[in-house]
C-alpha atoms as a PDB file:
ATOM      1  CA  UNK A   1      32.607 -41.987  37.470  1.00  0.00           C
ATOM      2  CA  UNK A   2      29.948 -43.955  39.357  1.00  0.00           C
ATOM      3  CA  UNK A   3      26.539 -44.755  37.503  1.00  0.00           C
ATOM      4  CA  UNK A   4      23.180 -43.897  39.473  1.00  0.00           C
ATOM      5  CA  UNK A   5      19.937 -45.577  38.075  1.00  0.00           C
ATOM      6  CA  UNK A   6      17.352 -44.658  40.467  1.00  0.00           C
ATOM      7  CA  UNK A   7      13.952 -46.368  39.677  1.00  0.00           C
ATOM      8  CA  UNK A   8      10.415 -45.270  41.472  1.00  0.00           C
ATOM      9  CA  UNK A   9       9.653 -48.595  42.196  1.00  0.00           C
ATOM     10  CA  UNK A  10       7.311 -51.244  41.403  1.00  0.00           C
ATOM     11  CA  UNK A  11       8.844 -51.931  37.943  1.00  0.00           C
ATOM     12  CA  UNK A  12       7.885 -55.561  38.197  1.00  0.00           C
ATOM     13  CA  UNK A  13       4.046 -54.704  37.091  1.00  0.00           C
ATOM     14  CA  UNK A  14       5.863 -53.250  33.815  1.00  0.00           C
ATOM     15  CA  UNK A  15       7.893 -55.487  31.531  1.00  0.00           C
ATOM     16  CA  UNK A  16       8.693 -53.063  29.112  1.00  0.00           C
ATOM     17  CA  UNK A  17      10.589 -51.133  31.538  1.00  0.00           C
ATOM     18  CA  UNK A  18      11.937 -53.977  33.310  1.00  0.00           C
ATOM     19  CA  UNK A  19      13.498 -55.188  30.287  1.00  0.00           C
ATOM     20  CA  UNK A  20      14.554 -51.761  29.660  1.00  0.00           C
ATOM     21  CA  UNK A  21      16.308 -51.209  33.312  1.00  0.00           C
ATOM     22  CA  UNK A  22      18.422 -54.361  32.771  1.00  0.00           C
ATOM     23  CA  UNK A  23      19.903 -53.640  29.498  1.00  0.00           C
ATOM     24  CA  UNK A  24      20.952 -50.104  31.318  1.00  0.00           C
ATOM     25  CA  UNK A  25      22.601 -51.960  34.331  1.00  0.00           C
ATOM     26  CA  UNK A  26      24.366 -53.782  31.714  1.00  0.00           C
ATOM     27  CA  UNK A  27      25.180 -51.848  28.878  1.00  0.00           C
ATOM     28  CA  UNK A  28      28.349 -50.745  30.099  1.00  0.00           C
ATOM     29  CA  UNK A  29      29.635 -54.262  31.964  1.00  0.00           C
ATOM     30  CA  UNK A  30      31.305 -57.196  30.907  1.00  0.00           C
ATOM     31  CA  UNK A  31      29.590 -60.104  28.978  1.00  0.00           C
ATOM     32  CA  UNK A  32      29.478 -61.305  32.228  1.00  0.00           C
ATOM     33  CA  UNK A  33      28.971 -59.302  35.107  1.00  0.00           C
ATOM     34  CA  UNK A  34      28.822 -59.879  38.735  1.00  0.00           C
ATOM     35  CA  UNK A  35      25.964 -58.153  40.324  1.00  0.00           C
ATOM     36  CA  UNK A  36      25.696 -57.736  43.589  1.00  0.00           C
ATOM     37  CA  UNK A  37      21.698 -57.745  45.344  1.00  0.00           C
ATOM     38  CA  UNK A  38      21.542 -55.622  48.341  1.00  0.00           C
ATOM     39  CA  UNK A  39      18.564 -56.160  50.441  1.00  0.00           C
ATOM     40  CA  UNK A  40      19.492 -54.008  53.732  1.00  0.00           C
ATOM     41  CA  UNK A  41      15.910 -52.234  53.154  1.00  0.00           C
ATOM     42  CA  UNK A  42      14.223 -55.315  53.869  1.00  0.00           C
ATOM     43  CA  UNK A  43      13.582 -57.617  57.359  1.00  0.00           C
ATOM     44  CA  UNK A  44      16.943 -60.450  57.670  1.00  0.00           C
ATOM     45  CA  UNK A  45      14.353 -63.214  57.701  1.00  0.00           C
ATOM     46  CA  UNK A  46      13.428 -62.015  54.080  1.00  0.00           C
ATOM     47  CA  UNK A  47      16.824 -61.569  52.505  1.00  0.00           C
ATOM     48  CA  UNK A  48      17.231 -65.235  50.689  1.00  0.00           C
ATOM     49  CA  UNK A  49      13.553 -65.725  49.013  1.00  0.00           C
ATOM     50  CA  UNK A  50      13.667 -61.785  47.589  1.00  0.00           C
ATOM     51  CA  UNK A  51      17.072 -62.391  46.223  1.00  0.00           C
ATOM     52  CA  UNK A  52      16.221 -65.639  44.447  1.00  0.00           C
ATOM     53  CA  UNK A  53      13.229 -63.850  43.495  1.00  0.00           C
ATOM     54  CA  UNK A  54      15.086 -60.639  42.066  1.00  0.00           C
ATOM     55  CA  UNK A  55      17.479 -63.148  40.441  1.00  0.00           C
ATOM     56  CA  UNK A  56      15.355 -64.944  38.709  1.00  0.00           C
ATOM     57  CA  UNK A  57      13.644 -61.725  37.396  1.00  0.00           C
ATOM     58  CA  UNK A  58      16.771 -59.986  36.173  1.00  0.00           C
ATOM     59  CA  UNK A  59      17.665 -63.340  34.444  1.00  0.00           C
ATOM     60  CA  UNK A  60      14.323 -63.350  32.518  1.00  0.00           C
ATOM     61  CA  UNK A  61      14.867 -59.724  31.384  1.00  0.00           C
ATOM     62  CA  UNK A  62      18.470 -59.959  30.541  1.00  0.00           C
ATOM     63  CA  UNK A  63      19.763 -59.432  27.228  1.00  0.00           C
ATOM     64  CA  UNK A  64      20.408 -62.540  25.630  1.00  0.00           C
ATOM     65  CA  UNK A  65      24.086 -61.595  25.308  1.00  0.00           C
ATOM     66  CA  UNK A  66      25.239 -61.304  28.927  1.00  0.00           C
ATOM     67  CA  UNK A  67      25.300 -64.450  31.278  1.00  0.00           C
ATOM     68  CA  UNK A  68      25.879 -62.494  34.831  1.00  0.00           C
ATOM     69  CA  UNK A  69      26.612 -64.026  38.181  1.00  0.00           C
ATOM     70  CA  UNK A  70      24.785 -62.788  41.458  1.00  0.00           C
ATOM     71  CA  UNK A  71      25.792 -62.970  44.634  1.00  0.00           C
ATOM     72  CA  UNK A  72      23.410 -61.887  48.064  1.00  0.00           C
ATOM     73  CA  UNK A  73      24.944 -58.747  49.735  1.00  0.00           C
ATOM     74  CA  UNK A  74      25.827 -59.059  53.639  1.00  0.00           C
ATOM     75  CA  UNK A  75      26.808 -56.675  56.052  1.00  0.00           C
ATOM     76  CA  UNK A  76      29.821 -58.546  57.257  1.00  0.00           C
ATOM     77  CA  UNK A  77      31.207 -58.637  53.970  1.00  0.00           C
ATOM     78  CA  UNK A  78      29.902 -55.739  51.818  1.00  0.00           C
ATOM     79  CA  UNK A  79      32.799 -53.840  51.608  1.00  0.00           C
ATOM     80  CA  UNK A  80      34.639 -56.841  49.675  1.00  0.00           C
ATOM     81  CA  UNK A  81      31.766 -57.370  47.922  1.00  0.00           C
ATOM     82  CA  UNK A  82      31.497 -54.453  46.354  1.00  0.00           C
ATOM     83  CA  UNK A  83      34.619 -54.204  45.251  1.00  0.00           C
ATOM     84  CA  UNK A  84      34.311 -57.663  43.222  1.00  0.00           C
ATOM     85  CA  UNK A  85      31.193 -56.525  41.766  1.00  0.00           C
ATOM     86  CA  UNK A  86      30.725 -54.836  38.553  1.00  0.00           C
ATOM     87  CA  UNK A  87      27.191 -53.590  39.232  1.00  0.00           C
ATOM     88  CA  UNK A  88      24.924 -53.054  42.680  1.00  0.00           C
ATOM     89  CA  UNK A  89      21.726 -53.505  43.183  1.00  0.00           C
ATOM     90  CA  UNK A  90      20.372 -51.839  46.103  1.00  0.00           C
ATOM     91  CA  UNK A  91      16.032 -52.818  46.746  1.00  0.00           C
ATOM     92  CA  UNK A  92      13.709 -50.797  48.199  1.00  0.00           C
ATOM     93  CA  UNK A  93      11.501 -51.307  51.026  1.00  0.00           C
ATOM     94  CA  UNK A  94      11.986 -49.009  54.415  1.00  0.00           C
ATOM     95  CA  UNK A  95      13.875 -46.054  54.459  1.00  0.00           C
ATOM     96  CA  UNK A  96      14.931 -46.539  57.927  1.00  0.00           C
ATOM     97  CA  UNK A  97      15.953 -49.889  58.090  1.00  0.00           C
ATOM     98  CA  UNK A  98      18.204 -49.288  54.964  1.00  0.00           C
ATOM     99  CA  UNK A  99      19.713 -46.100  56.286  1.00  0.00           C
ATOM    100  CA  UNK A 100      20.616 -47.746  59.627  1.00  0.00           C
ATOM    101  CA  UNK A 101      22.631 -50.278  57.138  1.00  0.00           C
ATOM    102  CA  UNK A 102      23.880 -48.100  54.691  1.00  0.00           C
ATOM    103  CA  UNK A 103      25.202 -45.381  57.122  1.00  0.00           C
ATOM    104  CA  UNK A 104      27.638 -48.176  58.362  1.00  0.00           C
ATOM    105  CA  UNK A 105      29.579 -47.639  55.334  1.00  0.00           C
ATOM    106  CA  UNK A 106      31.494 -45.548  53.456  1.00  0.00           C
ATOM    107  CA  UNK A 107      29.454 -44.714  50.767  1.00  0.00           C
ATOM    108  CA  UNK A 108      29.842 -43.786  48.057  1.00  0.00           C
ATOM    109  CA  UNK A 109      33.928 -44.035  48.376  1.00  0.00           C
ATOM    110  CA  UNK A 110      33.315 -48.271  48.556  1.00  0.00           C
ATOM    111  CA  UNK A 111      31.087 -48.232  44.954  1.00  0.00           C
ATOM    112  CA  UNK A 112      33.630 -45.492  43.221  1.00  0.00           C
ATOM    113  CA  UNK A 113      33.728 -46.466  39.388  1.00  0.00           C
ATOM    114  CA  UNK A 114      30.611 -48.950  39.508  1.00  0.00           C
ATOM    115  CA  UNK A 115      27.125 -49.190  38.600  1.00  0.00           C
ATOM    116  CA  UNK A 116      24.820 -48.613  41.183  1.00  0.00           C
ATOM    117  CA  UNK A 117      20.794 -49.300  40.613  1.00  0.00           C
ATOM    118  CA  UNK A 118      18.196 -47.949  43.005  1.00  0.00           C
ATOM    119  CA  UNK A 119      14.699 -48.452  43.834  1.00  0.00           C
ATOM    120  CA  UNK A 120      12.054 -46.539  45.827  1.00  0.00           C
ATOM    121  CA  UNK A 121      13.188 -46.243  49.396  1.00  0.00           C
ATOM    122  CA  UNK A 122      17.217 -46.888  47.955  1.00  0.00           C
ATOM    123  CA  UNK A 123      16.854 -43.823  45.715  1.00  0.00           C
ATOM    124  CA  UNK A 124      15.323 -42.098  48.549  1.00  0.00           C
ATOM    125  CA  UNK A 125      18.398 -42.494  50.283  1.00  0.00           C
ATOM    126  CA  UNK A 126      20.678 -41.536  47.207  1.00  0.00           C
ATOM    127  CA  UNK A 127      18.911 -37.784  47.110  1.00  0.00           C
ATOM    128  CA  UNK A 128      19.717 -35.152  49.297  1.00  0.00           C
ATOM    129  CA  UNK A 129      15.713 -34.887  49.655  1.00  0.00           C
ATOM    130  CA  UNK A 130      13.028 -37.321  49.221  1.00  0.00           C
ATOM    131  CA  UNK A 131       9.363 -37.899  50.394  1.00  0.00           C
ATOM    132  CA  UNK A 132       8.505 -41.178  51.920  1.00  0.00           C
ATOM    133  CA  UNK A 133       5.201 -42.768  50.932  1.00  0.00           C
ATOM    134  CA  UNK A 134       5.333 -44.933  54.153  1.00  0.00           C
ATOM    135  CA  UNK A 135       5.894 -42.233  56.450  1.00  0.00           C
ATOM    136  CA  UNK A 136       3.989 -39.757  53.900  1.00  0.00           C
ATOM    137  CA  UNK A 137       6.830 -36.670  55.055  1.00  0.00           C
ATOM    138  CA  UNK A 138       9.506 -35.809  53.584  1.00  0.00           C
ATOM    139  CA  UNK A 139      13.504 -36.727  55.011  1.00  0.00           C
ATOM    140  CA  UNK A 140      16.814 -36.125  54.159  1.00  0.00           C
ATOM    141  CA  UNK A 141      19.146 -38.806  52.011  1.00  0.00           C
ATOM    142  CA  UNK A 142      22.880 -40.150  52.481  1.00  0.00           C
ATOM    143  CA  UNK A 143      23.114 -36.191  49.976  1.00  0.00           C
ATOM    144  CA  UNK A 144      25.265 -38.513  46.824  1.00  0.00           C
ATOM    145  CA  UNK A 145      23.155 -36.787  44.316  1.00  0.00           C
ATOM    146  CA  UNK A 146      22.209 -33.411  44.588  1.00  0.00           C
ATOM    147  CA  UNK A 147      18.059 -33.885  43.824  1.00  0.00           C
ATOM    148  CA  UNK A 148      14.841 -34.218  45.637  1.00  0.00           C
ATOM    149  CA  UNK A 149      13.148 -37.757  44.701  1.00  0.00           C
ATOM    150  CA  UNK A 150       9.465 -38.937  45.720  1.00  0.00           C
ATOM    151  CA  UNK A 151       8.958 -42.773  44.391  1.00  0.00           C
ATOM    152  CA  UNK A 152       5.791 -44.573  43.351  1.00  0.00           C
ATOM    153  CA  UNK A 153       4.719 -40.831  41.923  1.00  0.00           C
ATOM    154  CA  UNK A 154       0.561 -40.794  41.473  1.00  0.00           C
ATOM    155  CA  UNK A 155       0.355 -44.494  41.923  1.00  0.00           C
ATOM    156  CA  UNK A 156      -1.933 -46.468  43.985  1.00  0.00           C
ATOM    157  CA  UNK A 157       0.637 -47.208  46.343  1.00  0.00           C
ATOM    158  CA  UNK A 158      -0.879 -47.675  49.647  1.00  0.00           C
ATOM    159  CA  UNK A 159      -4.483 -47.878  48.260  1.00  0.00           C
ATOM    160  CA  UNK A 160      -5.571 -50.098  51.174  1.00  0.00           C
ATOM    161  CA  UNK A 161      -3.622 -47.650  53.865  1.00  0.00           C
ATOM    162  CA  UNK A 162      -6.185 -46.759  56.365  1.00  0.00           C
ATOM    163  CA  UNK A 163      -4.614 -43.189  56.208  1.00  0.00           C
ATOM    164  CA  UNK A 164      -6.404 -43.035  52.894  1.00  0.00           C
ATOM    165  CA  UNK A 165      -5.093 -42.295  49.424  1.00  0.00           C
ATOM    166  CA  UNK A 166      -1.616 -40.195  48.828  1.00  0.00           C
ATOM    167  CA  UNK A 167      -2.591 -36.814  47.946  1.00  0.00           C
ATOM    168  CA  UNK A 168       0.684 -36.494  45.474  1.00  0.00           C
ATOM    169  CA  UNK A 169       0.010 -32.705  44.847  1.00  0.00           C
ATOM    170  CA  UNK A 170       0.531 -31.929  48.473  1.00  0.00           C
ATOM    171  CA  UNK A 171       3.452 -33.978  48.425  1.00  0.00           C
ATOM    172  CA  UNK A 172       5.394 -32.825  46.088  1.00  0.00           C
ATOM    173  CA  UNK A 173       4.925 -28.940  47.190  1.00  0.00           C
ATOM    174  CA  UNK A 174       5.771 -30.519  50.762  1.00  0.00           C
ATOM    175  CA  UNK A 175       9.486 -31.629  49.122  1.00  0.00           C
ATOM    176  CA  UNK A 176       9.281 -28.617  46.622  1.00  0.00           C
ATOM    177  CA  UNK A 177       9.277 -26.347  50.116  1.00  0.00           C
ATOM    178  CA  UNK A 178      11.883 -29.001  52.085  1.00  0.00           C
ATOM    179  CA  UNK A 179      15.416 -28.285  52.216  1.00  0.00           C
ATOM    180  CA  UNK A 180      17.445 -26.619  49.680  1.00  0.00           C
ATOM    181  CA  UNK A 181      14.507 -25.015  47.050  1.00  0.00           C
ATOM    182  CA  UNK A 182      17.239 -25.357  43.856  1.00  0.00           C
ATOM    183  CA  UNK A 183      17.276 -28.935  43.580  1.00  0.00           C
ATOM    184  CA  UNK A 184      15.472 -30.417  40.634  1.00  0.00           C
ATOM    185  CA  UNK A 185      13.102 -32.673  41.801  1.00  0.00           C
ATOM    186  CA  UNK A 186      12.249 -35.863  40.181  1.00  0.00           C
ATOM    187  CA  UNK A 187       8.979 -37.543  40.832  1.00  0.00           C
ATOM    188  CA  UNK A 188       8.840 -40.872  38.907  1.00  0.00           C
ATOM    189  CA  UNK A 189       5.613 -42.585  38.170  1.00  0.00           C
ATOM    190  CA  UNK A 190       6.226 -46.498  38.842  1.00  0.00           C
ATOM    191  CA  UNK A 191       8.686 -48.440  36.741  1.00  0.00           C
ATOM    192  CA  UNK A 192      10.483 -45.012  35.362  1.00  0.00           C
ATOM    193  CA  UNK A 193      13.905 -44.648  35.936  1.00  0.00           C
ATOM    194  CA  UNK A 194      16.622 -41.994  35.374  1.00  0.00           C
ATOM    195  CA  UNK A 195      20.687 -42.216  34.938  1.00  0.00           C
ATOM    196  CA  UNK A 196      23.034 -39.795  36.839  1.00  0.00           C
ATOM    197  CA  UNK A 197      26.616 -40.370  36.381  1.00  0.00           C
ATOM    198  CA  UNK A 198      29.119 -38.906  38.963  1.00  0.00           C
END
């Protein structure tokens, strides 16, 4: 059984629910876990300053009772590193850029049994379904979990976009009317999360 936490996004501007999503990722790990930080959503020339970033963040909001090790996913080696890590951590950023990675794997066989937290354009690509708010249409996921997902629900993501504001109404009928019409669809405001096991 493989454990899903897809986020919205922008957690960091919440606390609360950062402290929150860490004692999920760990509730069910050792007292100390490796934890794996996946960054394929993100330009190479970014990779090392978000992960010391994210690691120092997760540190911060750790329970006081786990002492985890992190180690910076890369492409070459993913495979094995999954397999020596108890928990993933896959970032968002673009939904493109992280397919074009993640498609170059066999997911979800390689993370079978783990923990595996999502954010934004990650959970995107977790759904069957999602809407992008950077391409503001909706797009079809890797299909692991069998929802629709829109991230960064009625936020101001994007305020200063010179497309203008999100119009969140119209997009969630435009992923309410995409693809298969039975799947549940979860729009998260920021820093929410949800658990799927399967």
């Amino acid at each position: 059984m493989t454990k899903y936490i897809l986020n919205s996004g922008g957690i960091k501007k919440y606390p609360d629910k950062l402290k929150k999503i860490n004692q999920e990722l760990v509730k069910d790990l050792s007292e100390s876990p490796k934890v794996l930080i996946c960054i394929f959503a993100e330009k190479r020339e970014d990779w090392e300053e978000k992960y010391e970033n994210n690691k120092q963040i997760m540190l911060e909001n750790m329970p006081e009772s786990i002492s985890p090790s992190f180690e910076l996913a890369m492409p070459n080696k993913f495979v094995e590193q999954v397999k020596n890590s108890e928990a993933i951590i896959i970032l968002g950023g673009d939904d493109h850029l992280l397919r074009y990675w993640l498609d170059q794997f066999d997911i979800p066989k390689i993370w079978d049994g783990k923990t595996v937290s999502v954010m934004s354009a990650s959970s995107d690509a977790m759904a069957t379904n999602y809407w992008t708010c950077d391409w503001r249409q909706t797009g079809d996921g890797l299909g692991i979990l069998p929802i629709k997902f829109i991230p960064h629900y009625k936020s101001d993501y994007g305020v200063d976009d010179p497309r203008g504001p999100i119009d969140w109404d119209k997009a969630y009928k435009e992923l309410e009317n995409y693809g298969d019409k039975s799947l549940p669809i979860y729009a998260l405001e920021e820093g929410d999360f949800i658990v799927i096991n399967k």
